[in-house]
PDB file of N, CA and C in Angstrom:
ATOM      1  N   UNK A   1     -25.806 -26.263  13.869  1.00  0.00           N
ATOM      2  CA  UNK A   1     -26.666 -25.487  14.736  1.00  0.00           C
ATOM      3  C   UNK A   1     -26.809 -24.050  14.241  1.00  0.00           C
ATOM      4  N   UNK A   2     -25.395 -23.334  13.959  1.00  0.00           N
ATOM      5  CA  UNK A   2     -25.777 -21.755  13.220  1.00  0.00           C
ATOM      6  C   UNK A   2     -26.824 -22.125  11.730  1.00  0.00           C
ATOM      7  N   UNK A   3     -26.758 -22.795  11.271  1.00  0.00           N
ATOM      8  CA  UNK A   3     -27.732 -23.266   9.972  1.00  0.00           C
ATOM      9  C   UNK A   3     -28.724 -22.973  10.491  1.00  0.00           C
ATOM     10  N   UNK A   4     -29.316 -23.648  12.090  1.00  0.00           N
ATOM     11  CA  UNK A   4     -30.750 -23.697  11.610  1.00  0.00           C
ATOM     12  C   UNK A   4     -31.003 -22.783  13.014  1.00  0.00           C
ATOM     13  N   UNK A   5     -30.171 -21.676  13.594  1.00  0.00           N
ATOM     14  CA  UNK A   5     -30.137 -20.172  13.919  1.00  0.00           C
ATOM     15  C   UNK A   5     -30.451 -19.629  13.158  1.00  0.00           C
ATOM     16  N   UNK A   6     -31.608 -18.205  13.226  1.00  0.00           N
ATOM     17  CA  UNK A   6     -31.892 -17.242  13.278  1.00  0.00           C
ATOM     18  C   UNK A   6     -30.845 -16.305  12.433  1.00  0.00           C
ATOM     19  N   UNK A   7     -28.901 -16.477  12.513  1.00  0.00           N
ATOM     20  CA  UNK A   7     -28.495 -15.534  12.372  1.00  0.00           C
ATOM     21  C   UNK A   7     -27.689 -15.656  10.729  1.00  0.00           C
ATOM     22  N   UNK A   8     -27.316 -14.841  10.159  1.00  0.00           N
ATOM     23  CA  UNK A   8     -26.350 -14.848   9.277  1.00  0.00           C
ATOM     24  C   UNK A   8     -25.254 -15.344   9.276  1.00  0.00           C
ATOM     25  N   UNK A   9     -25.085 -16.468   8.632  1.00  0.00           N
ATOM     26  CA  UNK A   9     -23.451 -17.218   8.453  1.00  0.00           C
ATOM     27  C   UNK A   9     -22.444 -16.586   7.865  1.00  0.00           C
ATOM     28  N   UNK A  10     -21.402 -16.144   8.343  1.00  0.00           N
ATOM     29  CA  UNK A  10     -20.398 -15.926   7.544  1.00  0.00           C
ATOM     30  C   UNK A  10     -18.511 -16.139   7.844  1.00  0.00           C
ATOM     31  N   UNK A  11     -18.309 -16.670   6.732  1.00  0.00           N
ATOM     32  CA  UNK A  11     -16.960 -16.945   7.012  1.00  0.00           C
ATOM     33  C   UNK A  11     -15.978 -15.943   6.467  1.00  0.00           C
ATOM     34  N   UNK A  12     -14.935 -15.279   7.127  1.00  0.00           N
ATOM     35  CA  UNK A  12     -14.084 -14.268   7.414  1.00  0.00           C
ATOM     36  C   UNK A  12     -13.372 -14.476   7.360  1.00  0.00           C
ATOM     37  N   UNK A  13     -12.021 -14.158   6.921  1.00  0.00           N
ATOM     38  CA  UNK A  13     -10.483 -14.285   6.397  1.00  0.00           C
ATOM     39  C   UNK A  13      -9.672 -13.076   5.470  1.00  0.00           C
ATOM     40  N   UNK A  14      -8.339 -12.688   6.822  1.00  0.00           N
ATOM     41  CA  UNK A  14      -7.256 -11.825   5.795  1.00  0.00           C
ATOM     42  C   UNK A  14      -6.356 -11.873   4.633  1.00  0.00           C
ATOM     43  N   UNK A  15      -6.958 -13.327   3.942  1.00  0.00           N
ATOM     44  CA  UNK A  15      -5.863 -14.250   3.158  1.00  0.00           C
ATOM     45  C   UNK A  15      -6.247 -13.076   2.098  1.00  0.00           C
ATOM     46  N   UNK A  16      -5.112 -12.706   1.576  1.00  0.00           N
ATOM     47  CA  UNK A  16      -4.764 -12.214  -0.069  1.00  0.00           C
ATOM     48  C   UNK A  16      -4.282 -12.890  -0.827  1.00  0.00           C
ATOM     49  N   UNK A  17      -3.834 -13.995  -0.847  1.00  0.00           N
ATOM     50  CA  UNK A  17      -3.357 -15.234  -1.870  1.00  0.00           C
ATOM     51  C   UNK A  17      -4.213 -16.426  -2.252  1.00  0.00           C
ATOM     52  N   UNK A  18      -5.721 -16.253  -2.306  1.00  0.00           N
ATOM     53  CA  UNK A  18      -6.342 -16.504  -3.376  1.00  0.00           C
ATOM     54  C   UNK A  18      -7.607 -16.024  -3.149  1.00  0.00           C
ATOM     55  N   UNK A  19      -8.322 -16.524  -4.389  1.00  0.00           N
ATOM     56  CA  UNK A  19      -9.341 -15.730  -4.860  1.00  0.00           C
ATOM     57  C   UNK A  19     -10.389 -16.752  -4.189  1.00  0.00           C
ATOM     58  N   UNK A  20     -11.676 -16.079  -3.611  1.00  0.00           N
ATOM     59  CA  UNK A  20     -12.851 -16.501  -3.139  1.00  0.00           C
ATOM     60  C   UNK A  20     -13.312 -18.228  -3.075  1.00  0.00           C
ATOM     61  N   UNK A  21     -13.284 -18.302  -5.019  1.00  0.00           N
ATOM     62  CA  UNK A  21     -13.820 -19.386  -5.188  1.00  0.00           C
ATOM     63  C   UNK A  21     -12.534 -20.380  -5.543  1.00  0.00           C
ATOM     64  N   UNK A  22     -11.560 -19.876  -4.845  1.00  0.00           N
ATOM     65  CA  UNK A  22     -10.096 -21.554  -4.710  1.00  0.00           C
ATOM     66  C   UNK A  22     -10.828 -21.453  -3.322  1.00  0.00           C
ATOM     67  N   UNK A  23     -10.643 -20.676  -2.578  1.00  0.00           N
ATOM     68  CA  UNK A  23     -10.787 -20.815  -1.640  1.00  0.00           C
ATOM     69  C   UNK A  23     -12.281 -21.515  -0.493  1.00  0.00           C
ATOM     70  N   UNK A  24     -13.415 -21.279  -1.579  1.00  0.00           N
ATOM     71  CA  UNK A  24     -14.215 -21.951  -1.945  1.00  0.00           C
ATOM     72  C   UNK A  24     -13.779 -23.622  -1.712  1.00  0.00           C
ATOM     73  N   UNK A  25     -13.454 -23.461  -2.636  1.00  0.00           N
ATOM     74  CA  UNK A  25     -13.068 -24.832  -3.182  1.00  0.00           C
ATOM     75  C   UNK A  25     -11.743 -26.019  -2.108  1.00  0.00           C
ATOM     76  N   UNK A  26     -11.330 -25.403  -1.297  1.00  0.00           N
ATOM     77  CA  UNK A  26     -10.085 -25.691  -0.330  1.00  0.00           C
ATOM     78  C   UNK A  26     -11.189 -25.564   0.512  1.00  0.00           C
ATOM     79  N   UNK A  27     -12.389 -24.844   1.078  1.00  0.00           N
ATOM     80  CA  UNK A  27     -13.106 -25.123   2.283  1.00  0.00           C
ATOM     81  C   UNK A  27     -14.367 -26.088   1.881  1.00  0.00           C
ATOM     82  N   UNK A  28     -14.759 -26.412   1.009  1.00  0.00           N
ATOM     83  CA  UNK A  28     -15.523 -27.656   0.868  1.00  0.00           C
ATOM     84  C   UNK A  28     -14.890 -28.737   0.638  1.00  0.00           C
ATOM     85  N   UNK A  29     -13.669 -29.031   0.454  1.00  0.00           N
ATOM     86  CA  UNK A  29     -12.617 -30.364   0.194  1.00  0.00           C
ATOM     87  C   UNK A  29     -12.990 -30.597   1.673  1.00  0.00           C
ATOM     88  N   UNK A  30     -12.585 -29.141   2.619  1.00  0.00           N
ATOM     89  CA  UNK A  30     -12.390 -30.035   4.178  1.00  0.00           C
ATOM     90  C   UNK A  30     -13.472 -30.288   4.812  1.00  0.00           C
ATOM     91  N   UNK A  31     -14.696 -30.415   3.857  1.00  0.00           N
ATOM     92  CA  UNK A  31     -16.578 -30.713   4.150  1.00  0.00           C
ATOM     93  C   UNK A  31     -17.147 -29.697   5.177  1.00  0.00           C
ATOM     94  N   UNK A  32     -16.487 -28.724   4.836  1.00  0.00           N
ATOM     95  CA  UNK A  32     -17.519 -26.914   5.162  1.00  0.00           C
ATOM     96  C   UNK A  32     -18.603 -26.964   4.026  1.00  0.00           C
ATOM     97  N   UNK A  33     -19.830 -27.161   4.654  1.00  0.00           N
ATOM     98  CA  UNK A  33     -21.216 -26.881   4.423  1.00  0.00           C
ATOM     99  C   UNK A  33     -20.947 -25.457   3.725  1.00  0.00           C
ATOM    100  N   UNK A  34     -20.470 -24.858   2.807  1.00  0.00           N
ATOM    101  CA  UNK A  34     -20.531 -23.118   2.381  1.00  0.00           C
ATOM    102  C   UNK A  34     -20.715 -22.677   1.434  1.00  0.00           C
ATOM    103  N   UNK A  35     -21.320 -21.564   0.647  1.00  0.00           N
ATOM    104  CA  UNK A  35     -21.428 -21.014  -0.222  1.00  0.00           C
ATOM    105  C   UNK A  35     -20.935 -19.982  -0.689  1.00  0.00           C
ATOM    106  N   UNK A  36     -20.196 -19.643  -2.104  1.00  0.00           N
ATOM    107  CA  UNK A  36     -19.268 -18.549  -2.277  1.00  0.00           C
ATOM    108  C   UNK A  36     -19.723 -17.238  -1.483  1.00  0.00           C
ATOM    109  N   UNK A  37     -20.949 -16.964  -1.456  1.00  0.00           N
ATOM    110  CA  UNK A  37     -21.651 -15.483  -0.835  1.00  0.00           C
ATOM    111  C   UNK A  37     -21.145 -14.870   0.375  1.00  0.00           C
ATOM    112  N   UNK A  38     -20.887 -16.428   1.279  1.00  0.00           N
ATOM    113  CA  UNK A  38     -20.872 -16.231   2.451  1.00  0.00           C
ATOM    114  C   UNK A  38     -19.713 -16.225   3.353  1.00  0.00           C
ATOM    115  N   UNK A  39     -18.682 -16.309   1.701  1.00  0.00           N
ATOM    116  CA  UNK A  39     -17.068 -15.924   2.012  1.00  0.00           C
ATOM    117  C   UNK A  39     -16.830 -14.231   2.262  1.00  0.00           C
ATOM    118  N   UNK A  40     -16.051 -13.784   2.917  1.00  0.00           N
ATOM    119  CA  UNK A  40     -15.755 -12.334   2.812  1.00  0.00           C
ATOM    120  C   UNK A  40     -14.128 -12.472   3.094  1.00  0.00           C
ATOM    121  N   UNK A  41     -13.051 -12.199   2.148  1.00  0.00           N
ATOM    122  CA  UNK A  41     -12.148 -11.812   2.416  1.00  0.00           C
ATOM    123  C   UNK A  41     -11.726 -10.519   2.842  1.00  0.00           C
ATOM    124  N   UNK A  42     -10.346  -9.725   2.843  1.00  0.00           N
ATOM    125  CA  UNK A  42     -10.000  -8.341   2.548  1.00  0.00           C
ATOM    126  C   UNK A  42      -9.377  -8.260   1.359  1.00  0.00           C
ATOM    127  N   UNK A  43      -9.983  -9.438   0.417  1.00  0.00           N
ATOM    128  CA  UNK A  43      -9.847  -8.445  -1.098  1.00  0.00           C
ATOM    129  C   UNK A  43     -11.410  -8.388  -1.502  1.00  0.00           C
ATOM    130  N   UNK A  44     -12.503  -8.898  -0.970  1.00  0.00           N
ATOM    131  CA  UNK A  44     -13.596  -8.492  -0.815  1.00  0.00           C
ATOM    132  C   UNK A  44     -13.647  -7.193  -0.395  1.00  0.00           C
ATOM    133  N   UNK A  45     -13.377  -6.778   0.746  1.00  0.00           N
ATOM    134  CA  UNK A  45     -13.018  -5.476   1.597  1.00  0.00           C
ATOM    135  C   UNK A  45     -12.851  -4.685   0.095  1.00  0.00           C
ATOM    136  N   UNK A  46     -12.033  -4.921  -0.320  1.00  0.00           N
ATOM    137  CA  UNK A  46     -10.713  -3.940  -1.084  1.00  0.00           C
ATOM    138  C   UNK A  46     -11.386  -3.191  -2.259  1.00  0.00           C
ATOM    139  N   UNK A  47     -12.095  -5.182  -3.003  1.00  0.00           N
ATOM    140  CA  UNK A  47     -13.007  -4.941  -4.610  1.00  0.00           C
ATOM    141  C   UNK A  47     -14.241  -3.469  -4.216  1.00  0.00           C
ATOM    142  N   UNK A  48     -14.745  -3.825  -3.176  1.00  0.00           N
ATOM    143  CA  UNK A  48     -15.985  -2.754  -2.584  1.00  0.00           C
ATOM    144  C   UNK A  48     -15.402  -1.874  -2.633  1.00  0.00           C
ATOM    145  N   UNK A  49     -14.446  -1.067  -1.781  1.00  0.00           N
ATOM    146  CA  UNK A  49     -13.656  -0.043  -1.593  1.00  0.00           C
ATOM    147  C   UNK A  49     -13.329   0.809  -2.940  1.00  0.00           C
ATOM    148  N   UNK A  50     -13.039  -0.410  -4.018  1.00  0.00           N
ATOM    149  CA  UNK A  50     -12.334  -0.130  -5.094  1.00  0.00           C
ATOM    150  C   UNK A  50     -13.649   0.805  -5.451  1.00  0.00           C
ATOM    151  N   UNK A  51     -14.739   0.159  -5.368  1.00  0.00           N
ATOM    152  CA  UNK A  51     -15.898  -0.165  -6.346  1.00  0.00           C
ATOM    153  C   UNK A  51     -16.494   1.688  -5.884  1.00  0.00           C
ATOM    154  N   UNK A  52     -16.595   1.652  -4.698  1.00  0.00           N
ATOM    155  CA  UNK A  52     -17.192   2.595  -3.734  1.00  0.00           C
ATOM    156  C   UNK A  52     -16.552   3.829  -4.559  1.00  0.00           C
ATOM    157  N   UNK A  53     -15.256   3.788  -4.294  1.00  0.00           N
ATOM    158  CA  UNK A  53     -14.272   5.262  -4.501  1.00  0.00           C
ATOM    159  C   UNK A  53     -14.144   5.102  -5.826  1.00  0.00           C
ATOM    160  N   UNK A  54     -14.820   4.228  -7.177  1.00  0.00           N
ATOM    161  CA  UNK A  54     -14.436   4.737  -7.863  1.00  0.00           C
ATOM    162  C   UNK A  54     -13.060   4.677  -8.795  1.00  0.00           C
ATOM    163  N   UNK A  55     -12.124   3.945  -8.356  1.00  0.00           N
ATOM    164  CA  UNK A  55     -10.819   4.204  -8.754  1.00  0.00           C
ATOM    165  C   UNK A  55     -10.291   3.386  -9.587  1.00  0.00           C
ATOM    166  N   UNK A  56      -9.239   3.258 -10.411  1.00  0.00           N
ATOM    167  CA  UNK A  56      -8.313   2.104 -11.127  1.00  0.00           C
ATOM    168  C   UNK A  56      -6.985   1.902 -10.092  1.00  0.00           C
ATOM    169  N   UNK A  57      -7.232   0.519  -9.804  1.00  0.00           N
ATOM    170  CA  UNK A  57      -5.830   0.240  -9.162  1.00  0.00           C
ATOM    171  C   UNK A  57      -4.932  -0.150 -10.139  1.00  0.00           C
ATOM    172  N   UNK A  58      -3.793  -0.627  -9.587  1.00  0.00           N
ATOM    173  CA  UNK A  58      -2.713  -1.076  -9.890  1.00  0.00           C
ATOM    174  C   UNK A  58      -2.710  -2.233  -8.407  1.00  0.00           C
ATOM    175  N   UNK A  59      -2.984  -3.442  -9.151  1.00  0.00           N
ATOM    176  CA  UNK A  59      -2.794  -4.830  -8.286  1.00  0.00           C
ATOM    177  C   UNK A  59      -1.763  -5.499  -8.078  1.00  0.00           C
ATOM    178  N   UNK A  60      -1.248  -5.359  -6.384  1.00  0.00           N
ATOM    179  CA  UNK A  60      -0.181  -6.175  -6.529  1.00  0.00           C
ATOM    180  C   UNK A  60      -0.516  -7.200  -5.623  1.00  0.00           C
ATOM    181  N   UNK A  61      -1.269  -7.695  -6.274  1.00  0.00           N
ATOM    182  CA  UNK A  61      -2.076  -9.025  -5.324  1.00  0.00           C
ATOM    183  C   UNK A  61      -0.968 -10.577  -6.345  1.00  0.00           C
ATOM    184  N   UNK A  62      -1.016 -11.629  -5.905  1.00  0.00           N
ATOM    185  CA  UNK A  62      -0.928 -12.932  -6.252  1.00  0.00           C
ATOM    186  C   UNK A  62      -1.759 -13.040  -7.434  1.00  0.00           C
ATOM    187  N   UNK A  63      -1.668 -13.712  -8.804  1.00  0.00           N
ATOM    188  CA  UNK A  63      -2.088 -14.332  -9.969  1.00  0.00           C
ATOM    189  C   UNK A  63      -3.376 -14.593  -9.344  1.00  0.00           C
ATOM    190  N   UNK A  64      -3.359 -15.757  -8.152  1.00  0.00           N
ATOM    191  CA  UNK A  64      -4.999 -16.480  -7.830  1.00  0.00           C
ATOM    192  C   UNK A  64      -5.247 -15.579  -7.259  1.00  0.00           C
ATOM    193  N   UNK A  65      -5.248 -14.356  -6.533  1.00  0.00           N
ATOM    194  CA  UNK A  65      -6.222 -13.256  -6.160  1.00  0.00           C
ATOM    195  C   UNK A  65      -6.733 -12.706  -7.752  1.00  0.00           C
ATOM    196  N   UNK A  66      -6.565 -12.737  -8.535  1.00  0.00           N
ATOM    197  CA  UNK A  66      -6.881 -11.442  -9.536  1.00  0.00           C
ATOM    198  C   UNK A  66      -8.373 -11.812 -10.182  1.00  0.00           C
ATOM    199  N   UNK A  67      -8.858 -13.063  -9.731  1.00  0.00           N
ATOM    200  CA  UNK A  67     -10.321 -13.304 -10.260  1.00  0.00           C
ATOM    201  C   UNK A  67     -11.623 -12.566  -9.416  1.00  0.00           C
ATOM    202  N   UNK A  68     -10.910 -12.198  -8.017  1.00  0.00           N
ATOM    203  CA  UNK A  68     -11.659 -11.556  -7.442  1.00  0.00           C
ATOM    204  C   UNK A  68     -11.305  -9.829  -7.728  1.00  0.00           C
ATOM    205  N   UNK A  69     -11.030  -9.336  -8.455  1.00  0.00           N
ATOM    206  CA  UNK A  69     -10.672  -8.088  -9.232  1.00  0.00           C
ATOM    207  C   UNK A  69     -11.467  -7.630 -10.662  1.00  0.00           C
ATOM    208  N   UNK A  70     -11.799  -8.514 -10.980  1.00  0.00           N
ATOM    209  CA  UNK A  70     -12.620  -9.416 -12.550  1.00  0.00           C
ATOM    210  C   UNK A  70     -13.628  -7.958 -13.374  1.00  0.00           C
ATOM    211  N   UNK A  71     -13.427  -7.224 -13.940  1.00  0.00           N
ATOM    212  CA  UNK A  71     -14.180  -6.222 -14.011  1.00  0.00           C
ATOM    213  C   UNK A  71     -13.415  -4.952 -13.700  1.00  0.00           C
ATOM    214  N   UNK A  72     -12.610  -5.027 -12.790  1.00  0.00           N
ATOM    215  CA  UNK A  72     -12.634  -3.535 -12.712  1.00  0.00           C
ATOM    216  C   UNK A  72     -11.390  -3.104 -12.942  1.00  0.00           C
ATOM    217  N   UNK A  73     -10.916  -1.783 -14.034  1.00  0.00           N
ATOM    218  CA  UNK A  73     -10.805  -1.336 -14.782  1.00  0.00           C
ATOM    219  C   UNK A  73      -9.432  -0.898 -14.042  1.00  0.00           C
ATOM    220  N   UNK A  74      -8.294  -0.992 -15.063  1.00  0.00           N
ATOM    221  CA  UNK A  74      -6.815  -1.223 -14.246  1.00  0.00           C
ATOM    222  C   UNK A  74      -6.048   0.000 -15.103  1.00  0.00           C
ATOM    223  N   UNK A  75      -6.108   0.005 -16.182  1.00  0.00           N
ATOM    224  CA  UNK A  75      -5.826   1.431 -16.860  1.00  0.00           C
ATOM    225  C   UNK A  75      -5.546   2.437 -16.440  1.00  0.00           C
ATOM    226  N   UNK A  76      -4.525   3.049 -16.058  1.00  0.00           N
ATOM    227  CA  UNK A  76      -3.928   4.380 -15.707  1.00  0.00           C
ATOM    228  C   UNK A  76      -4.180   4.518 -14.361  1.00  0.00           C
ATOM    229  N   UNK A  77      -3.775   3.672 -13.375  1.00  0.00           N
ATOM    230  CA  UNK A  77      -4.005   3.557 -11.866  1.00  0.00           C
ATOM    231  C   UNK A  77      -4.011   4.584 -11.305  1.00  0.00           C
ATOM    232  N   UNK A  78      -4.626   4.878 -10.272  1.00  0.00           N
ATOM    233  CA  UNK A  78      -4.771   5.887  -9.471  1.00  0.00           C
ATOM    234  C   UNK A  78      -4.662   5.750  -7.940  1.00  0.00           C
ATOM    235  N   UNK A  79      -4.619   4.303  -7.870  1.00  0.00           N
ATOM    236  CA  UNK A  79      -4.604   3.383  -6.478  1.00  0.00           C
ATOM    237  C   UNK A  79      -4.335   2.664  -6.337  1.00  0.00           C
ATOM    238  N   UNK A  80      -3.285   1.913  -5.524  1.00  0.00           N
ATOM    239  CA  UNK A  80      -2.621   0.936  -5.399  1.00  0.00           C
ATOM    240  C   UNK A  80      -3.587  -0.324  -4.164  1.00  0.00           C
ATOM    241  N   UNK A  81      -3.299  -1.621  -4.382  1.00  0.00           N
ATOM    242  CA  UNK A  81      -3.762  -2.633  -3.765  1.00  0.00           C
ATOM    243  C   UNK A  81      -2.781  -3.555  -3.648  1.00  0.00           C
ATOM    244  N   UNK A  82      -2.307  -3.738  -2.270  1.00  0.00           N
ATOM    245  CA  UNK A  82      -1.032  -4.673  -1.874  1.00  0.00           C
ATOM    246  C   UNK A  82      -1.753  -5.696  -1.007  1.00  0.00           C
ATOM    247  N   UNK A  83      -1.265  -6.638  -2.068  1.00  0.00           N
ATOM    248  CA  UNK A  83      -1.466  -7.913  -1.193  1.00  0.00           C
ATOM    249  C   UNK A  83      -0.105  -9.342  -1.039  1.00  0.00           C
ATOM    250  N   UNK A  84      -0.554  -9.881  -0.405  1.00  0.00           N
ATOM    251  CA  UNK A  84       0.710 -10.837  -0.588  1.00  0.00           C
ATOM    252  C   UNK A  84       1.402 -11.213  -1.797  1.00  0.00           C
ATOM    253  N   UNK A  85       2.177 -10.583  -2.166  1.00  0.00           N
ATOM    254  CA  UNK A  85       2.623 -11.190  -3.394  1.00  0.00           C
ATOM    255  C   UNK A  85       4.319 -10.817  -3.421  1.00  0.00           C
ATOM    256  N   UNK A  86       4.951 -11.748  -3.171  1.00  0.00           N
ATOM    257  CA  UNK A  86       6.311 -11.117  -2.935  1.00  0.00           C
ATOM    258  C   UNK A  86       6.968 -11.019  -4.112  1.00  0.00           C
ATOM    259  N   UNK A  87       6.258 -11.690  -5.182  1.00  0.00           N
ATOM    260  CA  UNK A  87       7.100 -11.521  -6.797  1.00  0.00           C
ATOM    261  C   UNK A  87       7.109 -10.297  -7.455  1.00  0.00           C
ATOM    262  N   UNK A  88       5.867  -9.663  -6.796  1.00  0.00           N
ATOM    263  CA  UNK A  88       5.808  -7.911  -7.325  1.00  0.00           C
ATOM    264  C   UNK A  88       6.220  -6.849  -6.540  1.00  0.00           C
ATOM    265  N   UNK A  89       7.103  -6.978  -5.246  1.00  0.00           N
ATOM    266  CA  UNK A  89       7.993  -6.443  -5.002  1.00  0.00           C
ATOM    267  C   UNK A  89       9.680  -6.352  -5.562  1.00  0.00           C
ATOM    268  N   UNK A  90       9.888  -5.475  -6.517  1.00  0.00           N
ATOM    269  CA  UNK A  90      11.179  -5.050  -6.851  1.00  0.00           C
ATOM    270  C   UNK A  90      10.676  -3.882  -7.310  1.00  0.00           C
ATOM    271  N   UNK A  91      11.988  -3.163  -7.143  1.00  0.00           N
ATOM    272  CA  UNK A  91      12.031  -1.710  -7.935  1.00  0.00           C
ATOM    273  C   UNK A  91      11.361  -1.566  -8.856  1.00  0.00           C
ATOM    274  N   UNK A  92      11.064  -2.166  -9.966  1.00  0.00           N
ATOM    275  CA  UNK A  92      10.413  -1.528 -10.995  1.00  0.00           C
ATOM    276  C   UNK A  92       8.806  -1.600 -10.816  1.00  0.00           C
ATOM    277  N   UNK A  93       7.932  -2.462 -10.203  1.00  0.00           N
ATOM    278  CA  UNK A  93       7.235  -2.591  -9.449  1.00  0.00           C
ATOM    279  C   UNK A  93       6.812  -1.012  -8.299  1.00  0.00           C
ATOM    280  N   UNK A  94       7.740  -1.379  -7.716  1.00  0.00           N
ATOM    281  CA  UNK A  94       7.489  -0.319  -6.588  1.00  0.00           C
ATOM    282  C   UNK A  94       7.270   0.659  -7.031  1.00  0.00           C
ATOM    283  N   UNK A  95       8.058   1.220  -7.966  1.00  0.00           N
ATOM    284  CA  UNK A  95       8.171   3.064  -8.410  1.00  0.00           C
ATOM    285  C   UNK A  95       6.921   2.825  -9.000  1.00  0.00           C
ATOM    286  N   UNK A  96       6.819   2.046  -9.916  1.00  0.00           N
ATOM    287  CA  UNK A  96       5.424   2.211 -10.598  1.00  0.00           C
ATOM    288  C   UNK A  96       4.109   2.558  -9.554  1.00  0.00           C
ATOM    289  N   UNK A  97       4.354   1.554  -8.549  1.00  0.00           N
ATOM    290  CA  UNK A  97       3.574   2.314  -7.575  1.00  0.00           C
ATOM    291  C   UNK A  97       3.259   3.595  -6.625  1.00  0.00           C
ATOM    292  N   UNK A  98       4.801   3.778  -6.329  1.00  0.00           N
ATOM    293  CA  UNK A  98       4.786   5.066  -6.024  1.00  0.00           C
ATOM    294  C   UNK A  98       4.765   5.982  -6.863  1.00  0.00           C
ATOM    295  N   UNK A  99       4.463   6.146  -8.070  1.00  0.00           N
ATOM    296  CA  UNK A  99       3.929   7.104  -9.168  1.00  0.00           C
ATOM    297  C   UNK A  99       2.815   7.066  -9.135  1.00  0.00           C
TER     298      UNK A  99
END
C-alpha cells in the first residue's frame, strides 16, 4: 500500500555493524520489496556529516561497516567515528583517538 502512496519510502536503522548493501541483502532474503537508496542508516548520518564538515576520520566502525566509508579520505584524522566495534576498543586504539 505505501508503494502505491503518494509518499516516500524509507527504511531507517541505528545498526553500525554493517554496511548498507549486507544489509540490503539480509532485508531482501526476508522478501522486503527495497532498494539500496531507500536504506538510511547512522553511518549514512555519519558518511554525510563526514562529507558536509569536510573532515578525515579515524573509523572505529566494524570491517562490514567500512564499505559505507568507501572514498573518504582517512589520512591524518581529525575526527573520530564510533561505531559498534568492540575489537577497536583497547588502549592503543583509544589514545589514538583521543589524539
Amino acid at each position: 500500500r505505501l508503494r502505491r502512496a503518494p509518499v516516500t519510502v524509507r527504511f531507517v536503522t541505528n545498526t553500525t555493524k554493517e554496511s548498507k548493501r549486507d544489509l540490503l541483502g539480509r532485508l531482501t532474503g526476508l522478501g522486503f520489496d527495497i532498494a539500496e537508496h531507500e536504506i538510511f542508516t547512522s553511518l549514512t548520518a555519519a558518511r554525510n556529516l563526514l562529507e558536509q564538515q569536510q573532515v578525515r576520520p579515524l573509523l572505529l566502525v566494524d570491517e562490514k561497516a567500512l564499505p559505507d566509508f568507501a572514498g573518504i579520505g582517512t589520512d591524518n584524522p581529525n575526527a573520530v567515528v564510533v561505531g559498534l566495534a568492540p575489537e577497536h576498543f583497547h588502549y592503543e586504539m583509544m589514545n589514538r583517538a583521543f589524539r
